[in-house]
Protein backbone atom coordinates (compact mmCIF):
# COMPACT_ATOMS: atom_id res chain seq x y z
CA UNK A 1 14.26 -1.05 -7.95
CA UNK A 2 11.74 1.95 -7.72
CA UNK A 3 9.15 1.08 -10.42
CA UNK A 4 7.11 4.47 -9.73
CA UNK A 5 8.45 7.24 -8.31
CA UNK A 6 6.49 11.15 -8.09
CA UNK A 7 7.18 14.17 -6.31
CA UNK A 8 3.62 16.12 -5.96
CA UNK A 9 4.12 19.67 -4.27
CA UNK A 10 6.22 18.40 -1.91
CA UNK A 11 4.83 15.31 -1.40
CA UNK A 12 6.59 12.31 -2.29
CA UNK A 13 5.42 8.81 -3.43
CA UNK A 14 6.81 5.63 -4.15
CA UNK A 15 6.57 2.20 -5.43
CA UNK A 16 8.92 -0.44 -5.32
CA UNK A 17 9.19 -3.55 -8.14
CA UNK A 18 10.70 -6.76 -7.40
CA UNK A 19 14.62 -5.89 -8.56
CA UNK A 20 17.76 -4.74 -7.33
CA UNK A 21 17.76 -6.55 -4.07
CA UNK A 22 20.10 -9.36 -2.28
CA UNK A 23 17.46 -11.70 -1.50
CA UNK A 24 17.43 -15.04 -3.02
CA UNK A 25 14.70 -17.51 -4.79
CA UNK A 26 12.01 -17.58 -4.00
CA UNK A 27 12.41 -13.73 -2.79
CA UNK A 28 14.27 -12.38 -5.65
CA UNK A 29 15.11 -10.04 -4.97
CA UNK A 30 14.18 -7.06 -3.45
CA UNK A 31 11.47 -8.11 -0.94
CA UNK A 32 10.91 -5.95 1.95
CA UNK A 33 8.49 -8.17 3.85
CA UNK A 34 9.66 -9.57 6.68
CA UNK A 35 7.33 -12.12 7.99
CA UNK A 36 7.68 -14.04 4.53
CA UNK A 37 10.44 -16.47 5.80
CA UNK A 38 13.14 -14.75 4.01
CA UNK A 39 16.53 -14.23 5.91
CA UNK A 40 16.40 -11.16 8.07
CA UNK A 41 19.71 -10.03 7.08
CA UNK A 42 18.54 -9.83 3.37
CA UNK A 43 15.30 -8.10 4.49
CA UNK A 44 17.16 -4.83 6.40
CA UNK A 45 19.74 -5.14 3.68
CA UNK A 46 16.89 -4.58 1.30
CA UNK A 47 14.72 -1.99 3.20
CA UNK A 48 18.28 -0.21 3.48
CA UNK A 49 19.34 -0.41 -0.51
CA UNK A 50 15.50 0.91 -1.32
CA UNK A 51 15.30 3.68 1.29
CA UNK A 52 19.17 5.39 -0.05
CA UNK A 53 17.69 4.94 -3.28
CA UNK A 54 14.99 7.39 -2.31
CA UNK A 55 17.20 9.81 -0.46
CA UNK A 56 15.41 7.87 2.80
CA UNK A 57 17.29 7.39 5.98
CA UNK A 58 16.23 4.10 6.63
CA UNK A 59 15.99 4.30 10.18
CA UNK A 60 13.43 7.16 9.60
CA UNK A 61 11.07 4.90 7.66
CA UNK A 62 8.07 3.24 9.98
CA UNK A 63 6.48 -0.04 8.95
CA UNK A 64 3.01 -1.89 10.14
CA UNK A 65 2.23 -5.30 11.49
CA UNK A 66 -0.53 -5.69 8.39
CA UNK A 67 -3.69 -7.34 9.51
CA UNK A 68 -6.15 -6.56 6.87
CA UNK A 69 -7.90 -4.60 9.41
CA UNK A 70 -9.59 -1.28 9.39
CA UNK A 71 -7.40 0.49 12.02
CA UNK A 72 -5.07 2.78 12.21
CA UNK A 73 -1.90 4.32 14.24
CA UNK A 74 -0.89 8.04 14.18
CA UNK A 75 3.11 8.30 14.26
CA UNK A 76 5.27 11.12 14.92
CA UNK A 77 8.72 8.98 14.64
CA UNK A 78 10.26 5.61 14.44
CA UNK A 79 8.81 2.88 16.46
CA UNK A 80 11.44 1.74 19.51
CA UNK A 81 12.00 -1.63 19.12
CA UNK A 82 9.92 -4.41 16.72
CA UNK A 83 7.96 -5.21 19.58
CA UNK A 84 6.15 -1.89 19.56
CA UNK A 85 5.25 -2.43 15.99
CA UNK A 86 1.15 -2.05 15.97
CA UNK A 87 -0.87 -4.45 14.63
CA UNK A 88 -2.57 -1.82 12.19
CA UNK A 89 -3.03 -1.59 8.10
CA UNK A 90 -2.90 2.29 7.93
CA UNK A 91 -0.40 4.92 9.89
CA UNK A 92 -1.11 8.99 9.52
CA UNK A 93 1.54 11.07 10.30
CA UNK A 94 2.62 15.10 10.74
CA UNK A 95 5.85 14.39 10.96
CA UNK A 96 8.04 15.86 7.64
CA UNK A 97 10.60 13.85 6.44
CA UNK A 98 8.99 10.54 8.29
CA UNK A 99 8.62 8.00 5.17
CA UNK A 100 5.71 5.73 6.22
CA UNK A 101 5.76 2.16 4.29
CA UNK A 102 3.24 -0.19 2.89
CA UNK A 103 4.12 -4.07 1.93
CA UNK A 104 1.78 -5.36 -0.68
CA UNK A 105 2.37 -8.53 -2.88
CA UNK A 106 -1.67 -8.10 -4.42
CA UNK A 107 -3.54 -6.22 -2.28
CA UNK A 108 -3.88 -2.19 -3.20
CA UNK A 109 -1.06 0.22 -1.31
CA UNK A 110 -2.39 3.30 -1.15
CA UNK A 111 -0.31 6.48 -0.53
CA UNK A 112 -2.40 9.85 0.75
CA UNK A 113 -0.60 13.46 1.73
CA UNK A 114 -1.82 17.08 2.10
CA UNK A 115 1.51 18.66 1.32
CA UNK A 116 -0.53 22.32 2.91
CA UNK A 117 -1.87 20.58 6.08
CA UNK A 118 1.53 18.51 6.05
CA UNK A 119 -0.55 15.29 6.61
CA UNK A 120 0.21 12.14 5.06
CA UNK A 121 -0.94 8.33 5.27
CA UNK A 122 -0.13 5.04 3.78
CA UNK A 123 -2.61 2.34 4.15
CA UNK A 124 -3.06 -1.44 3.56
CA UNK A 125 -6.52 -2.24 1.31
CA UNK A 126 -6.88 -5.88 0.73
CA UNK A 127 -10.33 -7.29 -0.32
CA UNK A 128 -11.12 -7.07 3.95
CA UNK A 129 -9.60 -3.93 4.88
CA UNK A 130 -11.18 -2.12 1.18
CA UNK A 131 -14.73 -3.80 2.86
CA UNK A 132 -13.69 -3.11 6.32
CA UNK A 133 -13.48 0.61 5.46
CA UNK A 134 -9.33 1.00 6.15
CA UNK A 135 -9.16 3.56 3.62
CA UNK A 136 -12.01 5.87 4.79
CA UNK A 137 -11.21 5.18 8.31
CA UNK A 138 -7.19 6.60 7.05
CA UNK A 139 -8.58 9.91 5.70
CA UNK A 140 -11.00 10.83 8.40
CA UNK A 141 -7.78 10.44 11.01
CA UNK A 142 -5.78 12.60 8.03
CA UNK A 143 -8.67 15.39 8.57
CA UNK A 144 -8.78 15.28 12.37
CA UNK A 145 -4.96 16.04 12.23
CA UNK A 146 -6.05 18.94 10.13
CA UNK A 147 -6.22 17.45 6.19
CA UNK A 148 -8.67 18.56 3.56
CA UNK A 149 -9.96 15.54 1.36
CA UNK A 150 -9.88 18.53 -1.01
CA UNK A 151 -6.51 18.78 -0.94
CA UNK A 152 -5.86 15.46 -0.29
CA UNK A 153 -3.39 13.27 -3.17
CA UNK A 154 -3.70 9.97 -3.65
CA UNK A 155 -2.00 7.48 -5.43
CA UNK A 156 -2.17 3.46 -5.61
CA UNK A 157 0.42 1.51 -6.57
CA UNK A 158 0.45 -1.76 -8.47
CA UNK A 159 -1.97 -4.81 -6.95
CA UNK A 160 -4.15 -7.59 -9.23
CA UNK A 161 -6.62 -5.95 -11.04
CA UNK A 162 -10.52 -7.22 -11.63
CA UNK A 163 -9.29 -9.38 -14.85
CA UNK A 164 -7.17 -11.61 -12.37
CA UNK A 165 -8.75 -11.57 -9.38
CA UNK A 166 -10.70 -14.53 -9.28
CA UNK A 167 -13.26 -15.31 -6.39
CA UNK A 168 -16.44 -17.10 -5.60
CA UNK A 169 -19.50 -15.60 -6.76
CA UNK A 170 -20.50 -15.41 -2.82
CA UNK A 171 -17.82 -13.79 -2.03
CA UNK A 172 -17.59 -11.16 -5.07
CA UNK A 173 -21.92 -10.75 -3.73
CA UNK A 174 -20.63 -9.62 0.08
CA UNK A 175 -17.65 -7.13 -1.50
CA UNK A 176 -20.57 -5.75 -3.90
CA UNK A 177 -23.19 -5.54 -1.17
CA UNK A 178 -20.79 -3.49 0.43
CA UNK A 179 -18.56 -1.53 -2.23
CA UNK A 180 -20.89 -2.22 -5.45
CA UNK A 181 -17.65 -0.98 -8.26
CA UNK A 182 -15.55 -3.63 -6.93
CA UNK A 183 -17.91 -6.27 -8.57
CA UNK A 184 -15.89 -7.73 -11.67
CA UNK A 185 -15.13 -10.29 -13.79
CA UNK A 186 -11.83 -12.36 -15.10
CA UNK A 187 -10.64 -12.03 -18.25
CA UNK A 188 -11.82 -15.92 -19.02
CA UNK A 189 -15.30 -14.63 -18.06
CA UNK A 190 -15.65 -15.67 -13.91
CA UNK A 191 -16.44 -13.61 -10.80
CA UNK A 192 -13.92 -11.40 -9.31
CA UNK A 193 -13.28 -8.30 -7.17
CA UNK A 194 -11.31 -5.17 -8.60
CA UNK A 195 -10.41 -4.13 -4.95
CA UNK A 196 -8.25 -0.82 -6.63
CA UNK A 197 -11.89 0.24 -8.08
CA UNK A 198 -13.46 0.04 -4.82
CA UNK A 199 -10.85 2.05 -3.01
CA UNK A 200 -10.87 4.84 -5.81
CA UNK A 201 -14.68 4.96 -5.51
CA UNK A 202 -14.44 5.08 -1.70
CA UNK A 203 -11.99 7.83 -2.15
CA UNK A 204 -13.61 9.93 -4.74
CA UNK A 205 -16.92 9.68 -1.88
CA UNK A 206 -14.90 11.03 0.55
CA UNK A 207 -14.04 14.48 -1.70
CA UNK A 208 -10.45 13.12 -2.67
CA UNK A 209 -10.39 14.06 -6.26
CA UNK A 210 -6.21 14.36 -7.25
CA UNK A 211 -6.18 10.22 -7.55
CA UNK A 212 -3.78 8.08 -9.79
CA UNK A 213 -3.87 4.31 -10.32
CA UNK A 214 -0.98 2.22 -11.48
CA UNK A 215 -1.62 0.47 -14.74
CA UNK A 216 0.91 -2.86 -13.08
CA UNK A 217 -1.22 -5.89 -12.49
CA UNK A 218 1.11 -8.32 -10.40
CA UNK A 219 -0.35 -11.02 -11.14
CA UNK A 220 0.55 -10.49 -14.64
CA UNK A 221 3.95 -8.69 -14.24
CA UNK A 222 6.51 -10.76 -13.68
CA UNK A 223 8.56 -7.61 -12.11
CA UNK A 224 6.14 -7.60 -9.02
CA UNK A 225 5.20 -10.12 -6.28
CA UNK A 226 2.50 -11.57 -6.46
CA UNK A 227 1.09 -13.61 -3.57
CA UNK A 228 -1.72 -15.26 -5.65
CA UNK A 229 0.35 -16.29 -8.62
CA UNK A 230 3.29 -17.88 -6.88
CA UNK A 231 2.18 -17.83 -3.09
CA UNK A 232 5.65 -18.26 -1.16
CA UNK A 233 7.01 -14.99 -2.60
CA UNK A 234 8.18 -11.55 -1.55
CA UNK A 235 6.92 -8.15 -0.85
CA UNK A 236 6.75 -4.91 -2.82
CA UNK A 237 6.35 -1.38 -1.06
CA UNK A 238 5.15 2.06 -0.98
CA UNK A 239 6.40 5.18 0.72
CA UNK A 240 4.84 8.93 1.12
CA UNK A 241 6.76 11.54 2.83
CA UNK A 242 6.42 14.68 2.62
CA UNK A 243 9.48 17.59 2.72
């Protein structure tokens, strides 16, 4: 159920895999999305079975409308009802023992906490929000609620890497122009976009140094979603907290 799971100074960070869930094909079986057209009933069944599997009160775990945007919503608790639910790809919060959540089934989820400042952040980076910036524009609203990038540790969970993720050459020429390591190639020798390169380098720019990258490509793993291989499919997620 938890594929990657690390406690950093009392900072804690997540990733989910595909197993251990209630949903059924073509969700199976732990997908946590829920605008995928899976049953809703599966979904908080799901979201519940992952969070007590962390030690998580689920009700105490605050999700995003993902846009593959740039912006970004400060929390300090639970949202009321769905319909408050922003329309954001990154939340920052100060609030300990608030797990903030990421759904990914490709793009990069990327996890950020300053256990000292008590800070932490969870953002969306697709190939737009990695161009659009969502990543820098996550820290800088970590260090105006007191963060150091010094300080600051990151970790990425799984997503397709550069081998798989074929694109038009246009299109890997605008990501380049804009974030020049995410330039790439397949494996079978076409253009592509390494979006988890492009967030690291945007990170390591911004003086975030304490960075790990999962070695899972979902397109290749067949115990991840993966949007691009199978397209109606399920979600994976990542949570930070912090103690």
């Amino acid at each position: 159920m938890i594929g990657q799971r690390e406690n950093a100074s009392g900072a804690h960070f997540a990733f989910t895999d595909r197993w251990g869930g209630v949903s059924a094909a073509p969700y199976e079986e732990l997908n946590l999305g829920g605008a995928v057209g899976d049953d809703a009933a599966a979904v908080t069944a799901n979201r519940e079975l992952a969070a007590k599997s962390l030690g998580l009160d689920p009700g105490r775990v605050v999700w995003m409308n993902q846009v593959h945007g740039a912006d970004v919503s400060v929390v300090d608790g639970p949202w009321g009802s769905a319909a408050d639910i922003p329309s954001v790809d990154a939340i920052v919060t100060t609030g300990r023992g608030l797990a903030l959540a990421v759904l990914t089934a490709d793009c990069v989820p990327v996890l950020l906490a300053d256990p000292v400042a008590g800070v932490a952040a969870a953002a969306h980076a697709g190939r737009p929000g990695m161009v659009a910036g969502v990543v820098p524009a996550a820290v800088k609203a970590m260090i105006e609620l007191g963060a150091d990038p010094a300080r600051i540790v990151a970790r990425t969970g799984p997503t397709v890497c550069g081998r798989c993720y074929e694109v038009p050459e246009a299109m890997r020429a605008d990501v380049a122009a804009v974030e020049p390591t995410a330039y790439a190639e397949t494996s079978w020798g076409t253009p592509s976009v390494d979006v988890s390169a492009g967030v690291h380098s945007q990170l390591e720019r911004l003086g975030v140094h304490d960075r790990e990258q999962s070695p899972v490509c979902t397109l290749e793993s067949r115990d991840h979603f993966s949007y691009r291989r199978d397209r109606t499919t399920g979600r994976l997620a990542g949570y930070v907290w912090l103690d």
